[in-house]
PDB file of N, CA and C in Angstrom:
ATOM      1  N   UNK A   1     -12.968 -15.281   9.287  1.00  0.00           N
ATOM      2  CA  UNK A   1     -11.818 -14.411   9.446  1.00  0.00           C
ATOM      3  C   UNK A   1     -10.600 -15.109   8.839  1.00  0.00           C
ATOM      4  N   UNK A   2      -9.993 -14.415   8.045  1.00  0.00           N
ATOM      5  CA  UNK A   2      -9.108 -15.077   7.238  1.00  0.00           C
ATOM      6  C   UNK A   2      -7.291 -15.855   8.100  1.00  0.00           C
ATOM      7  N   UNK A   3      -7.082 -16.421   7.801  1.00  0.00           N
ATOM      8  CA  UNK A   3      -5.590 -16.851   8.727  1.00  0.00           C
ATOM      9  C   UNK A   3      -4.426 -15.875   9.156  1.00  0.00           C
ATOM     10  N   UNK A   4      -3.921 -16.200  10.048  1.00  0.00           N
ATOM     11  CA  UNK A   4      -2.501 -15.056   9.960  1.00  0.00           C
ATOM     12  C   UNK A   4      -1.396 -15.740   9.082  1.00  0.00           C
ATOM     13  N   UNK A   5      -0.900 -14.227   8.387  1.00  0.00           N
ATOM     14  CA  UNK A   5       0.393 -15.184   7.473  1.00  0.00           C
ATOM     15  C   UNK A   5       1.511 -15.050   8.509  1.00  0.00           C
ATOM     16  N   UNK A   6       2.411 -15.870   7.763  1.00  0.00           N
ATOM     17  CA  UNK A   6       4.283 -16.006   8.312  1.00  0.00           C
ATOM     18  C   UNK A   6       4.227 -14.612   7.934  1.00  0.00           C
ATOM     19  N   UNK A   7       5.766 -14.275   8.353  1.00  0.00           N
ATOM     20  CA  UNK A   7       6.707 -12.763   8.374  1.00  0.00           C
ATOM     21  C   UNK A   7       6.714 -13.027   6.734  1.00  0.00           C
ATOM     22  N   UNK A   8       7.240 -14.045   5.679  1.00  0.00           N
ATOM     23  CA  UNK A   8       7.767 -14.029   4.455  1.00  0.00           C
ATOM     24  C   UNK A   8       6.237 -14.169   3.678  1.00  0.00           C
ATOM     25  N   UNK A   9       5.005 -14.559   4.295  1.00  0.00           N
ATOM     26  CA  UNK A   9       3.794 -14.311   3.412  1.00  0.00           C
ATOM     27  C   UNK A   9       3.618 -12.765   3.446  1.00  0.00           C
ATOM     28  N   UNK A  10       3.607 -12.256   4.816  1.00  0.00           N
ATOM     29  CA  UNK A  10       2.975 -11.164   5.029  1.00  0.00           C
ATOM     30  C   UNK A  10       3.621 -10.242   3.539  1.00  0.00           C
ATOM     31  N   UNK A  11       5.426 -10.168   4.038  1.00  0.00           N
ATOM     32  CA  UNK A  11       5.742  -9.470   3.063  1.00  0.00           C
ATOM     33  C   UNK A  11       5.240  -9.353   1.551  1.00  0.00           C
ATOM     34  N   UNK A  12       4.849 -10.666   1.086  1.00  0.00           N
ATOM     35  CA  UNK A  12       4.550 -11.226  -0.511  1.00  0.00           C
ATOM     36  C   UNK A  12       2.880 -10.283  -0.492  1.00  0.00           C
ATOM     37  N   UNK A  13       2.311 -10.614   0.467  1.00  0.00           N
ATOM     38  CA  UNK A  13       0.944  -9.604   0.427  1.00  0.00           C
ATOM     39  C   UNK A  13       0.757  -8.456   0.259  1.00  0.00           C
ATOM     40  N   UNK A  14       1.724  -7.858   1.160  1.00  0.00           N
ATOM     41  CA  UNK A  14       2.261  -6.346   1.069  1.00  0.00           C
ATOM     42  C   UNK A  14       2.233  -5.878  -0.563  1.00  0.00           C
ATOM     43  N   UNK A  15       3.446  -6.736  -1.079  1.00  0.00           N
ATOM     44  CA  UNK A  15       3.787  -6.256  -2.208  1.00  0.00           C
ATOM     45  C   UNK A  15       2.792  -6.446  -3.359  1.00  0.00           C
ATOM     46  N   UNK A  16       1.940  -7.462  -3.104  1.00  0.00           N
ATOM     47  CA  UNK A  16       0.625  -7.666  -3.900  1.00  0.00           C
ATOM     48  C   UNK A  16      -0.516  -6.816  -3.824  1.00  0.00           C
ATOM     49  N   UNK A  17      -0.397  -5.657  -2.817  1.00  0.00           N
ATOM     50  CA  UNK A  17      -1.323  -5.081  -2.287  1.00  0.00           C
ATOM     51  C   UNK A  17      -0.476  -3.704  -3.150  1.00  0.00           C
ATOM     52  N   UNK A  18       0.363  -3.321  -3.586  1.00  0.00           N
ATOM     53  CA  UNK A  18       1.319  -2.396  -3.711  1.00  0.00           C
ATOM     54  C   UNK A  18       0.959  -2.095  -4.991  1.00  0.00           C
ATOM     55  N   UNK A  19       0.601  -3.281  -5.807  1.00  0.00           N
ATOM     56  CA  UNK A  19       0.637  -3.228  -7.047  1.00  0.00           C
ATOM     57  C   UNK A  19      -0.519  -2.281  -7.753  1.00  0.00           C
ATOM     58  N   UNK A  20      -1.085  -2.098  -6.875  1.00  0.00           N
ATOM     59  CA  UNK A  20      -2.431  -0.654  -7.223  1.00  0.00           C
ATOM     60  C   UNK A  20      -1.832   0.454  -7.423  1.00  0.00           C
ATOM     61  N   UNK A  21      -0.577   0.493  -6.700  1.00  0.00           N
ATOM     62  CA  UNK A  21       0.175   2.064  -7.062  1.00  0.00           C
ATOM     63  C   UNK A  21       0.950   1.700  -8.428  1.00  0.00           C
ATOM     64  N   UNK A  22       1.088   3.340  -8.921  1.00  0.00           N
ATOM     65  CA  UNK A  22       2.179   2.819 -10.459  1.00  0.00           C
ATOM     66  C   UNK A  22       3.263   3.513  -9.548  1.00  0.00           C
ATOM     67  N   UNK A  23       4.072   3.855  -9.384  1.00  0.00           N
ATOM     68  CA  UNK A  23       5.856   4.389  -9.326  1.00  0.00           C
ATOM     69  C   UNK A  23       6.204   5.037 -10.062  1.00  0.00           C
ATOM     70  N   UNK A  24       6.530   6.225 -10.054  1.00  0.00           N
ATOM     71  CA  UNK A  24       7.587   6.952 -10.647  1.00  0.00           C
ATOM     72  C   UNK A  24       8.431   8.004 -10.007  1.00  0.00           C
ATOM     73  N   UNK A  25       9.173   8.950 -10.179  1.00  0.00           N
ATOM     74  CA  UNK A  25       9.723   9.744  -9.561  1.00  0.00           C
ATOM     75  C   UNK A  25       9.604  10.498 -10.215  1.00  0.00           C
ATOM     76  N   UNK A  26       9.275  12.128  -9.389  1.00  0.00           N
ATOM     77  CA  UNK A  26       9.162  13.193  -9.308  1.00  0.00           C
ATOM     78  C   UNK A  26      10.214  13.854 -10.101  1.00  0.00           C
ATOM     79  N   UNK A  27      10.062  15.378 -10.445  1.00  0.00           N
ATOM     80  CA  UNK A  27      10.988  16.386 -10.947  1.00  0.00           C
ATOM     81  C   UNK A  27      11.812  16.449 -10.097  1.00  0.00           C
ATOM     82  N   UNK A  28      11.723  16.521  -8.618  1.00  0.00           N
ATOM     83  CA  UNK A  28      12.981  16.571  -7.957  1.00  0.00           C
ATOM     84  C   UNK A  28      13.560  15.136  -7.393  1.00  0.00           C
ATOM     85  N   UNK A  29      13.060  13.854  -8.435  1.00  0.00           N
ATOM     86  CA  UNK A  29      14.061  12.678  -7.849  1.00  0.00           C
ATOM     87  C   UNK A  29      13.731  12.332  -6.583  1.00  0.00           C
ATOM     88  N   UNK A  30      12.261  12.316  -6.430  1.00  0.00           N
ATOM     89  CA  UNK A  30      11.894  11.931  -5.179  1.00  0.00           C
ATOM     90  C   UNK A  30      10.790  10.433  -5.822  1.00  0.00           C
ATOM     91  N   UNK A  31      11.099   9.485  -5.041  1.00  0.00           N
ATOM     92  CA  UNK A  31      10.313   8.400  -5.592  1.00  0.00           C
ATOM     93  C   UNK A  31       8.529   8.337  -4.819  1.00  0.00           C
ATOM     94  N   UNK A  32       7.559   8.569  -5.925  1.00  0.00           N
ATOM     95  CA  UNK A  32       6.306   9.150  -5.544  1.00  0.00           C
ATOM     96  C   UNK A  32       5.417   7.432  -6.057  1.00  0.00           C
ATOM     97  N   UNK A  33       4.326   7.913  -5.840  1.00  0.00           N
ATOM     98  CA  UNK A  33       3.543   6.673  -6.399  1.00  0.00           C
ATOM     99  C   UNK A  33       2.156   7.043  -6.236  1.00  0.00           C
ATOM    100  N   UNK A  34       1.370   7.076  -7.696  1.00  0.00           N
ATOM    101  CA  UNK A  34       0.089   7.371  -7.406  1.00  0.00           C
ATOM    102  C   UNK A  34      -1.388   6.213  -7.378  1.00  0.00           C
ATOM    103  N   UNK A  35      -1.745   5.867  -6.672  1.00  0.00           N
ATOM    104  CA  UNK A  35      -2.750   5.639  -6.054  1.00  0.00           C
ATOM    105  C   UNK A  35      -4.427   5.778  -6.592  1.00  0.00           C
ATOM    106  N   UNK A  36      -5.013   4.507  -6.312  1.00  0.00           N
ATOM    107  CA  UNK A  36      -6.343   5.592  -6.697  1.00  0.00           C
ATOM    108  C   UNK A  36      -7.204   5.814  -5.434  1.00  0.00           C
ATOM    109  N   UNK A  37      -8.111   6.887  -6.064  1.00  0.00           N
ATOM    110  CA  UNK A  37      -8.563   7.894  -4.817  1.00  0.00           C
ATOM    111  C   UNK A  37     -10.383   7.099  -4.786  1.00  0.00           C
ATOM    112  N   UNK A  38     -10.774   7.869  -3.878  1.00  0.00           N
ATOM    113  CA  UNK A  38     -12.513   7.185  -3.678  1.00  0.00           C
ATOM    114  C   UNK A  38     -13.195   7.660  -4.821  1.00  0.00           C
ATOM    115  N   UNK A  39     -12.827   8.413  -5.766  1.00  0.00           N
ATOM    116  CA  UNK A  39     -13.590   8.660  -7.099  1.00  0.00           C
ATOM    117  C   UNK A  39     -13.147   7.986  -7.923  1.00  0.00           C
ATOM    118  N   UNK A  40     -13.722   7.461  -9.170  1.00  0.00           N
ATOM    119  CA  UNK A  40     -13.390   6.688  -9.348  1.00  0.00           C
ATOM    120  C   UNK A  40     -12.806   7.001 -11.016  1.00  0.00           C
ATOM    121  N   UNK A  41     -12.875   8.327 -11.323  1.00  0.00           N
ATOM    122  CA  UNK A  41     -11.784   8.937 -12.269  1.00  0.00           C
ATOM    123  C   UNK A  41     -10.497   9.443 -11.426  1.00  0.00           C
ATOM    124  N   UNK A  42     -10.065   9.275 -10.664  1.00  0.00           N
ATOM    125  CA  UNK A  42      -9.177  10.260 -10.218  1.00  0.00           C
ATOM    126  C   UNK A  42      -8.029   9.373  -9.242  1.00  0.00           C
ATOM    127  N   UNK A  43      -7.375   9.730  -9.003  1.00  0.00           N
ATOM    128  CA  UNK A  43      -6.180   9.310  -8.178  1.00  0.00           C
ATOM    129  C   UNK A  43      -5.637  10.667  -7.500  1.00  0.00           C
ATOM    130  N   UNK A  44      -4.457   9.746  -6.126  1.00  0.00           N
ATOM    131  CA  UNK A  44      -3.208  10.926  -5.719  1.00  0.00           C
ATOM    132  C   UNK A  44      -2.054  10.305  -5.666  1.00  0.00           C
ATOM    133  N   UNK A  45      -1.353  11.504  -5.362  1.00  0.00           N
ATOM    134  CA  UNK A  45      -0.027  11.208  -5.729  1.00  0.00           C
ATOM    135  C   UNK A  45       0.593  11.304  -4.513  1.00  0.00           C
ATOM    136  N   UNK A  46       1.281  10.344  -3.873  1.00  0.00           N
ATOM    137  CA  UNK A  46       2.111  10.131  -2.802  1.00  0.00           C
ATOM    138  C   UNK A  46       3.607  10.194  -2.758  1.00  0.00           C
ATOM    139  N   UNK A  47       4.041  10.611  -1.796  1.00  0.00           N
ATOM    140  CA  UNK A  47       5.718  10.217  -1.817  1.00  0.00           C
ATOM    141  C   UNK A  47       5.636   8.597  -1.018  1.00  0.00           C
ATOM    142  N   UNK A  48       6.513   8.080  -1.736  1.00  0.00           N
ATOM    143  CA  UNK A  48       6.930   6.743  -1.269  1.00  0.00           C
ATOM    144  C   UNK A  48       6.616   6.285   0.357  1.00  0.00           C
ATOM    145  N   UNK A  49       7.733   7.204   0.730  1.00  0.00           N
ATOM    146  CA  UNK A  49       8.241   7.394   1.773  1.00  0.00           C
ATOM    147  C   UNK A  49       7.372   7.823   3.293  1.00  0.00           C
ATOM    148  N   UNK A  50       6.149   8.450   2.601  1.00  0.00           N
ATOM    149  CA  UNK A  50       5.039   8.965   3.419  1.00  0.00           C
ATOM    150  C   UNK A  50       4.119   8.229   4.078  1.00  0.00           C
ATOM    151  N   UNK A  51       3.597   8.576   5.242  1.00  0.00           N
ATOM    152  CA  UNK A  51       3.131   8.307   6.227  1.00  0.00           C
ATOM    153  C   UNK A  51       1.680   8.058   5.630  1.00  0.00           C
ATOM    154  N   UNK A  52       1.147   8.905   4.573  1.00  0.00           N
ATOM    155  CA  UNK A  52       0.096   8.431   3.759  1.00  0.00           C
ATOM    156  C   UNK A  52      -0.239   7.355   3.094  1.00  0.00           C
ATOM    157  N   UNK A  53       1.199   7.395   1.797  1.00  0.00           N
ATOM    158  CA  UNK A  53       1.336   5.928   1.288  1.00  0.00           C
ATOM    159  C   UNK A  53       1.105   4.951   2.442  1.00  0.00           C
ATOM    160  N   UNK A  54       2.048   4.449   3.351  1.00  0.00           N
ATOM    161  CA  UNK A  54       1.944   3.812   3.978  1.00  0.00           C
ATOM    162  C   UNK A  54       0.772   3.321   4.778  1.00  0.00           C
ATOM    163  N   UNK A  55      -0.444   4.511   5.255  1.00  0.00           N
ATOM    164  CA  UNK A  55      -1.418   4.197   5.452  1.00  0.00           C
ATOM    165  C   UNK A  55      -2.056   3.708   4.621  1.00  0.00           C
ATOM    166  N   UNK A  56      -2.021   3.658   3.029  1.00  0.00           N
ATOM    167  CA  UNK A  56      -3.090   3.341   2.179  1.00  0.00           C
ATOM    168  C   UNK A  56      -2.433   2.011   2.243  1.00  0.00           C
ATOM    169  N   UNK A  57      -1.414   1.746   1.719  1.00  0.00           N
ATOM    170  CA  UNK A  57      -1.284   0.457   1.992  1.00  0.00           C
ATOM    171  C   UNK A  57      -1.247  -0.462   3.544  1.00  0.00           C
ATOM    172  N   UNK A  58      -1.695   0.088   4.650  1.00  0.00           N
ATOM    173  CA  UNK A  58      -1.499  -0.908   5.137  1.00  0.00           C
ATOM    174  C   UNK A  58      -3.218  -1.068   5.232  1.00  0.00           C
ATOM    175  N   UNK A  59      -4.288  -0.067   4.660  1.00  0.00           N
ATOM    176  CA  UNK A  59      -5.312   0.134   5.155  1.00  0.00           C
ATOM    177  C   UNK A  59      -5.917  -1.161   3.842  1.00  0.00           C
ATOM    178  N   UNK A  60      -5.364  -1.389   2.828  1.00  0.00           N
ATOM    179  CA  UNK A  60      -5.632  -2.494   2.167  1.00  0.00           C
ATOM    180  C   UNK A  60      -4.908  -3.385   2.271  1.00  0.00           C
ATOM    181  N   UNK A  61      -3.984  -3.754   2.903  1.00  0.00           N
ATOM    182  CA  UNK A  61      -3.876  -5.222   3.594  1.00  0.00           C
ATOM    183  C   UNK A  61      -5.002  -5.634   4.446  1.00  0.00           C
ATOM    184  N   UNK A  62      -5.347  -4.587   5.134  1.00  0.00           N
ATOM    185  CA  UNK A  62      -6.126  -5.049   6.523  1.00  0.00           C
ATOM    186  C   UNK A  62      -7.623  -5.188   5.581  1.00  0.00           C
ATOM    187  N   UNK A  63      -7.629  -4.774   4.791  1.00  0.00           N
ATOM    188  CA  UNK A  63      -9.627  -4.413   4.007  1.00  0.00           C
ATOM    189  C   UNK A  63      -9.226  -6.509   3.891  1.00  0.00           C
ATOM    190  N   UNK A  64      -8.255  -6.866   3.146  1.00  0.00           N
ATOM    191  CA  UNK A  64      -8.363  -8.435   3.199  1.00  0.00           C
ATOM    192  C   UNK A  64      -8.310  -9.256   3.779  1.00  0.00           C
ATOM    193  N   UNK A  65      -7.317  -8.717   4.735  1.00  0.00           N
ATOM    194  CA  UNK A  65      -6.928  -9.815   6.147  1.00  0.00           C
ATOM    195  C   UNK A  65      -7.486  -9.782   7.279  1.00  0.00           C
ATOM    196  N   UNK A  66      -8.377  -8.707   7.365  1.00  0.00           N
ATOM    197  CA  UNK A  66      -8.889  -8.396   8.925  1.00  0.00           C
ATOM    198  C   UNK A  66      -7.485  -7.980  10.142  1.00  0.00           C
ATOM    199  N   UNK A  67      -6.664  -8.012   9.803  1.00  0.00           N
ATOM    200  CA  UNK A  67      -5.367  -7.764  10.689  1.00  0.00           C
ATOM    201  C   UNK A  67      -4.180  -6.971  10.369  1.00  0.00           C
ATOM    202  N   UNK A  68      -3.610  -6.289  11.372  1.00  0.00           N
ATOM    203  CA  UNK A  68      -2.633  -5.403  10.958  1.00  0.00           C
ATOM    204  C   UNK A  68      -1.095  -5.735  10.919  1.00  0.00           C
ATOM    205  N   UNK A  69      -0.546  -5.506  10.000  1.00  0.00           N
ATOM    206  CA  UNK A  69       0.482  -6.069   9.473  1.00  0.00           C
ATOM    207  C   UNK A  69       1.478  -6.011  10.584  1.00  0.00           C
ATOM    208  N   UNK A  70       2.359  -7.248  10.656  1.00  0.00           N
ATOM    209  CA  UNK A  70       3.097  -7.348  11.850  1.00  0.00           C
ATOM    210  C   UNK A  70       2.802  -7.993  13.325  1.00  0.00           C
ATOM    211  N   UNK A  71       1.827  -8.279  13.582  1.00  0.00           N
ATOM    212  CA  UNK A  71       0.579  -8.631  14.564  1.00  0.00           C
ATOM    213  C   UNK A  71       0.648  -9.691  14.857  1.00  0.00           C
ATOM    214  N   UNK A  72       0.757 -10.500  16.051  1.00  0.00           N
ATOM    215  CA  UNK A  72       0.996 -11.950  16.376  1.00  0.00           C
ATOM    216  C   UNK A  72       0.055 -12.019  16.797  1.00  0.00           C
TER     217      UNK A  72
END
């Protein structure tokens, strides 16, 4: 089982984990980010901001760390 990081690793993981999404913003100036999906031509497209994004990323922190981000 892999170690727990500090608050300033965790973050650096996060953002290493992030890097699967590309970024861009939407027609209406909403900052989106697409993702890839379980097929393996295909992706989705998230808002930033969403409760989705956020699950995908925290659901691949945890696929490496065994632990959920924030977690003492």
């Amino acid at each position: 089982m892999p170690k727990r990081l500090h608050q300033a690793d965790e973050a650096f993981a996060l953002l290493y984990h992030a890097r699967g999404a590309a970024s861009f913003f939407s027609q209406g100036s909403q900052p989106c980010a697409r993702i890839p999906a379980a097929n393996v031509d295909s992706a989705r497209v998230l808002p930033l901001r969403s409760a989705d994004f956020r699950d995908w990323l925290t659901a691949s922190y945890y696929s490496e760390f065994e632990t959920c981000v924030g977690v003492l």
